[in-house]
C-alpha atoms as a PDB file:
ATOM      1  CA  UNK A   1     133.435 201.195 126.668  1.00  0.00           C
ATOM      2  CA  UNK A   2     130.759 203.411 127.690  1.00  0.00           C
ATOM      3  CA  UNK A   3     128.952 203.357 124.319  1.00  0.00           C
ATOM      4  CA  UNK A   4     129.449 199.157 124.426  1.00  0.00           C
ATOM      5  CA  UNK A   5     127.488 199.527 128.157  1.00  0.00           C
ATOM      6  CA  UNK A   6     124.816 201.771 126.577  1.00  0.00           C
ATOM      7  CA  UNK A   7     124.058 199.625 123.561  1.00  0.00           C
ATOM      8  CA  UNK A   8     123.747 196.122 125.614  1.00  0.00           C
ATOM      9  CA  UNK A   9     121.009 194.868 127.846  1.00  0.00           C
ATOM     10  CA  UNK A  10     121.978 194.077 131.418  1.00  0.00           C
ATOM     11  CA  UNK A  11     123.473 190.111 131.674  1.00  0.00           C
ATOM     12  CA  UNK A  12     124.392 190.447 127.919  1.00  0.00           C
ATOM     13  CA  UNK A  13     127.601 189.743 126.918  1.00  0.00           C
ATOM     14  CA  UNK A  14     126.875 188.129 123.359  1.00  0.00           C
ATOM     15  CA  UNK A  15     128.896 190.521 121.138  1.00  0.00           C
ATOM     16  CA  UNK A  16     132.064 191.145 124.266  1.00  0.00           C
ATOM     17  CA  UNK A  17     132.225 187.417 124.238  1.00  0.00           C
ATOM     18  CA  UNK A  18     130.820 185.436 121.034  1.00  0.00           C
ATOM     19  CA  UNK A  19     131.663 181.316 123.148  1.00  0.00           C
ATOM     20  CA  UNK A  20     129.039 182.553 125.222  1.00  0.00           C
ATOM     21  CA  UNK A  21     126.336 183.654 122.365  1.00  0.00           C
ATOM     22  CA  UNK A  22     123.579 181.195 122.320  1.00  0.00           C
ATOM     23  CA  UNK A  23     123.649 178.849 118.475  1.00  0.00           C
ATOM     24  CA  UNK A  24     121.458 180.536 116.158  1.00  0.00           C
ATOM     25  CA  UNK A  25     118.413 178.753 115.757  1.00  0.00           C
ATOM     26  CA  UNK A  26     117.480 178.360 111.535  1.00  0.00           C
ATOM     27  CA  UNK A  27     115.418 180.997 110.313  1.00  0.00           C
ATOM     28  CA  UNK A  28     113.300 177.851 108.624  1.00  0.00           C
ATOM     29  CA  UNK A  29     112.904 175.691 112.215  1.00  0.00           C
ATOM     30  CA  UNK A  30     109.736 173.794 112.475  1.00  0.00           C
ATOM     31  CA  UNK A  31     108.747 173.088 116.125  1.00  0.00           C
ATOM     32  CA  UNK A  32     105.796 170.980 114.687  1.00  0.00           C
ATOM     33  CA  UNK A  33     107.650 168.611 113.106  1.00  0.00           C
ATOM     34  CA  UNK A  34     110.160 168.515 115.506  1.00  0.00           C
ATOM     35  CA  UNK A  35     107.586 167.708 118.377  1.00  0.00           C
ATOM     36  CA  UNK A  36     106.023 164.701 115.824  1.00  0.00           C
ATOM     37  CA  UNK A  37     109.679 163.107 115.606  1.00  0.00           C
ATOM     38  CA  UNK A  38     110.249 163.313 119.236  1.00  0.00           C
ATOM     39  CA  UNK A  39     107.000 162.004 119.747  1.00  0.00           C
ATOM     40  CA  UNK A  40     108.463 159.106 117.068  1.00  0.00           C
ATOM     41  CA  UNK A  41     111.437 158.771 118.789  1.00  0.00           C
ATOM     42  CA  UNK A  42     109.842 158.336 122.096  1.00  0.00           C
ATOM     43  CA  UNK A  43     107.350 155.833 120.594  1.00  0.00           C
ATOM     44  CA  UNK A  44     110.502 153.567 119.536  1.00  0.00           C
ATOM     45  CA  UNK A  45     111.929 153.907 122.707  1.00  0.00           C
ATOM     46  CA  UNK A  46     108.701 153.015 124.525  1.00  0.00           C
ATOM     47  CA  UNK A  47     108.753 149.734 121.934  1.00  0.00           C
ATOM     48  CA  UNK A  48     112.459 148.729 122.784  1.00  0.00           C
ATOM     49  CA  UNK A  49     111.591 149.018 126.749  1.00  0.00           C
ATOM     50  CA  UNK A  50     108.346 147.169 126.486  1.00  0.00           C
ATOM     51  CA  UNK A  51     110.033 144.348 124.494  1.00  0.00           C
ATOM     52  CA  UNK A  52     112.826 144.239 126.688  1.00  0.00           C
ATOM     53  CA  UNK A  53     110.640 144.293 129.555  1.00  0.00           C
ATOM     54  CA  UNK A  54     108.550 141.264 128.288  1.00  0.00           C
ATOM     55  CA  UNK A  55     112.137 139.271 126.732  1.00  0.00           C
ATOM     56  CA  UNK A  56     113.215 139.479 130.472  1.00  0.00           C
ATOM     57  CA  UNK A  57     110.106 138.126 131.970  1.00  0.00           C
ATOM     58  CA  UNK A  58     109.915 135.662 129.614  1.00  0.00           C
ATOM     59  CA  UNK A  59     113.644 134.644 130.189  1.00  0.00           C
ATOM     60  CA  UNK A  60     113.051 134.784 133.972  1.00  0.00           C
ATOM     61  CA  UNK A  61     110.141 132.942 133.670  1.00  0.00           C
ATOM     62  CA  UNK A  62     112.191 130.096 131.867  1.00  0.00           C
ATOM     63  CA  UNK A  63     114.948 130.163 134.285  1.00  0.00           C
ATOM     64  CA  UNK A  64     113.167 129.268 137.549  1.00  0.00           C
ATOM     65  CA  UNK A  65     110.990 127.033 135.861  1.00  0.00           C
ATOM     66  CA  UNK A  66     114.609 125.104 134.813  1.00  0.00           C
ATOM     67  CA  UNK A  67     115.919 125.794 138.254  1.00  0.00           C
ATOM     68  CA  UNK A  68     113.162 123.949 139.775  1.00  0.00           C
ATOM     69  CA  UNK A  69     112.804 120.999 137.450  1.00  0.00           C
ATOM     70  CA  UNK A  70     116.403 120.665 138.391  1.00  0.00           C
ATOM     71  CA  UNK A  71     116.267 120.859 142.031  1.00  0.00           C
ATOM     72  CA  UNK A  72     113.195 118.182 142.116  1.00  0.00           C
ATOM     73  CA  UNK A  73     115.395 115.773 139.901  1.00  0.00           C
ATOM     74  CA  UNK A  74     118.505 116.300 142.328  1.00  0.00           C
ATOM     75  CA  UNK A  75     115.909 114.793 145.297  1.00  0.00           C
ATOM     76  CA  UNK A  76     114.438 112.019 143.036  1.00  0.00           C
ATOM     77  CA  UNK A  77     117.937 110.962 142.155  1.00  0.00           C
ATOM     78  CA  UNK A  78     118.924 111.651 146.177  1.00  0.00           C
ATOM     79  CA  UNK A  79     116.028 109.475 146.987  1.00  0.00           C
ATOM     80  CA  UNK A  80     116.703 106.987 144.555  1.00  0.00           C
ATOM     81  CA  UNK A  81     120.489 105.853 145.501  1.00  0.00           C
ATOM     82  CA  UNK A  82     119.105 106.019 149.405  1.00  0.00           C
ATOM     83  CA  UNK A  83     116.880 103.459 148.299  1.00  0.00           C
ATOM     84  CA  UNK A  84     119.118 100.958 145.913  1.00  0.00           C
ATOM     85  CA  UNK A  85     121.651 101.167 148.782  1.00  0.00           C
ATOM     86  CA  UNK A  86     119.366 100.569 151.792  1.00  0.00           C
ATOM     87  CA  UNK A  87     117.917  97.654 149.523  1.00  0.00           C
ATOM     88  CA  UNK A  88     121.595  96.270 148.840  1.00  0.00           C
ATOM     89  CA  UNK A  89     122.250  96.457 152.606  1.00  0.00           C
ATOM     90  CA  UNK A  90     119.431  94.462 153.191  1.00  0.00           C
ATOM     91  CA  UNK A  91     120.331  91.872 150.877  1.00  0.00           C
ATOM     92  CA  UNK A  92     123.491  91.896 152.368  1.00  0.00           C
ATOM     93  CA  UNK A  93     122.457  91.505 155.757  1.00  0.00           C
ATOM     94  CA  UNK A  94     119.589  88.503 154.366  1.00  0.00           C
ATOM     95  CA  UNK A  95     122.915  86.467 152.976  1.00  0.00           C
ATOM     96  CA  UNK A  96     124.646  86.903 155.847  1.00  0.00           C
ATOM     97  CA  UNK A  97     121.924  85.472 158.086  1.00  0.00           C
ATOM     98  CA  UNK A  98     121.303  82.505 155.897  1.00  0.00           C
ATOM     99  CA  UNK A  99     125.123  81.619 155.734  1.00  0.00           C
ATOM    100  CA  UNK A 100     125.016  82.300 159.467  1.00  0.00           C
ATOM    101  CA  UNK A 101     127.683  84.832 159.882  1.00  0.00           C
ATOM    102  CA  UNK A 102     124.670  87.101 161.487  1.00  0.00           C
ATOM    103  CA  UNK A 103     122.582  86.027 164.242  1.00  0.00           C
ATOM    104  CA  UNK A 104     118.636  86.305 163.977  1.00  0.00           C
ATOM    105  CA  UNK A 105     116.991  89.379 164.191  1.00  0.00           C
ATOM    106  CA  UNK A 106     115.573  91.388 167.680  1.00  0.00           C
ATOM    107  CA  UNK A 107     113.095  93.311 165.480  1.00  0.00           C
ATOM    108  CA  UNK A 108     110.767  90.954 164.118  1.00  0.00           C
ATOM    109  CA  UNK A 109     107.839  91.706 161.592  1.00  0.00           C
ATOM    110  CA  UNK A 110     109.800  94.510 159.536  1.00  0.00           C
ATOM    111  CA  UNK A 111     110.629  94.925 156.425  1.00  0.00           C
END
C-alpha cells in the first residue's frame, strides 16, 4: 500500500475507489456549442415565462373586469326589486285609502 500512497496525489482516491472517479468528459466536447444551446435553451425558457407572464395578466385582467360587471348588476337588480316593491306598496296603500280601509295620510305633499 505504500507504493499505492506514493503514486496518488493527496484527496485522490480515483483508482482505490472507481464510484467516486469523476465521468470522463469526451475527448471531442465542445464548450462553444454547448454554451450557444444553453444560451437556446435559456432563450425558450425566457419565451415560455414571458408568455405565461402576459396569459396571466391578461386572464387576471379579464377576471376582475367580470367580477365587477357582476357585482354592479347584483346592485342594479338589488335596486330594482326595492323599487317595484316600494311602488306595489304604494299602490297598495292608494287602494286601500280609496276603498277606505286606511285613513288619510299625516304626511302630506310626498310622493
Amino acid at each position: 500500500q505504500a507504493h499505492i500512497a506514493q503514486a496518488l496525489p493527496v484527496g485522490s482516491c480515483t483508482s482505490l475507489c472507481p464510484a467516486m472517479a469523476p465521468l470522463p468528459w469526451p475527448k471531442n466536447f465542445n464548450w462553444y456549442s454547448f454554451a450557444l444551446y444553453r444560451y437556446k435553451v435559456y432563450d425558450v425558457i425566457w419565451k415560455v415565462s414571458a408568455t405565461a407572464t402576459i396569459g396571466a395578466t391578461i386572464y387576471l385582467g379579464v377576471a376582475v373586469v367580470q367580477t365587477w360587471n357582476a357585482s354592479i348588476h347584483r346592485t342594479w337588480q338589488h335596486y330594482a326589486r326595492k323599487e317595484r316593491e316600494r311602488a306595489e306598496l304604494m299602490d297598495y296603500i292608494r287602494q286601500a285609502r280609496e276603498k277606505g280601509i286606511l285613513g288619510p295620510s299625516k304626511v302630506h305633499g310626498f310622493e
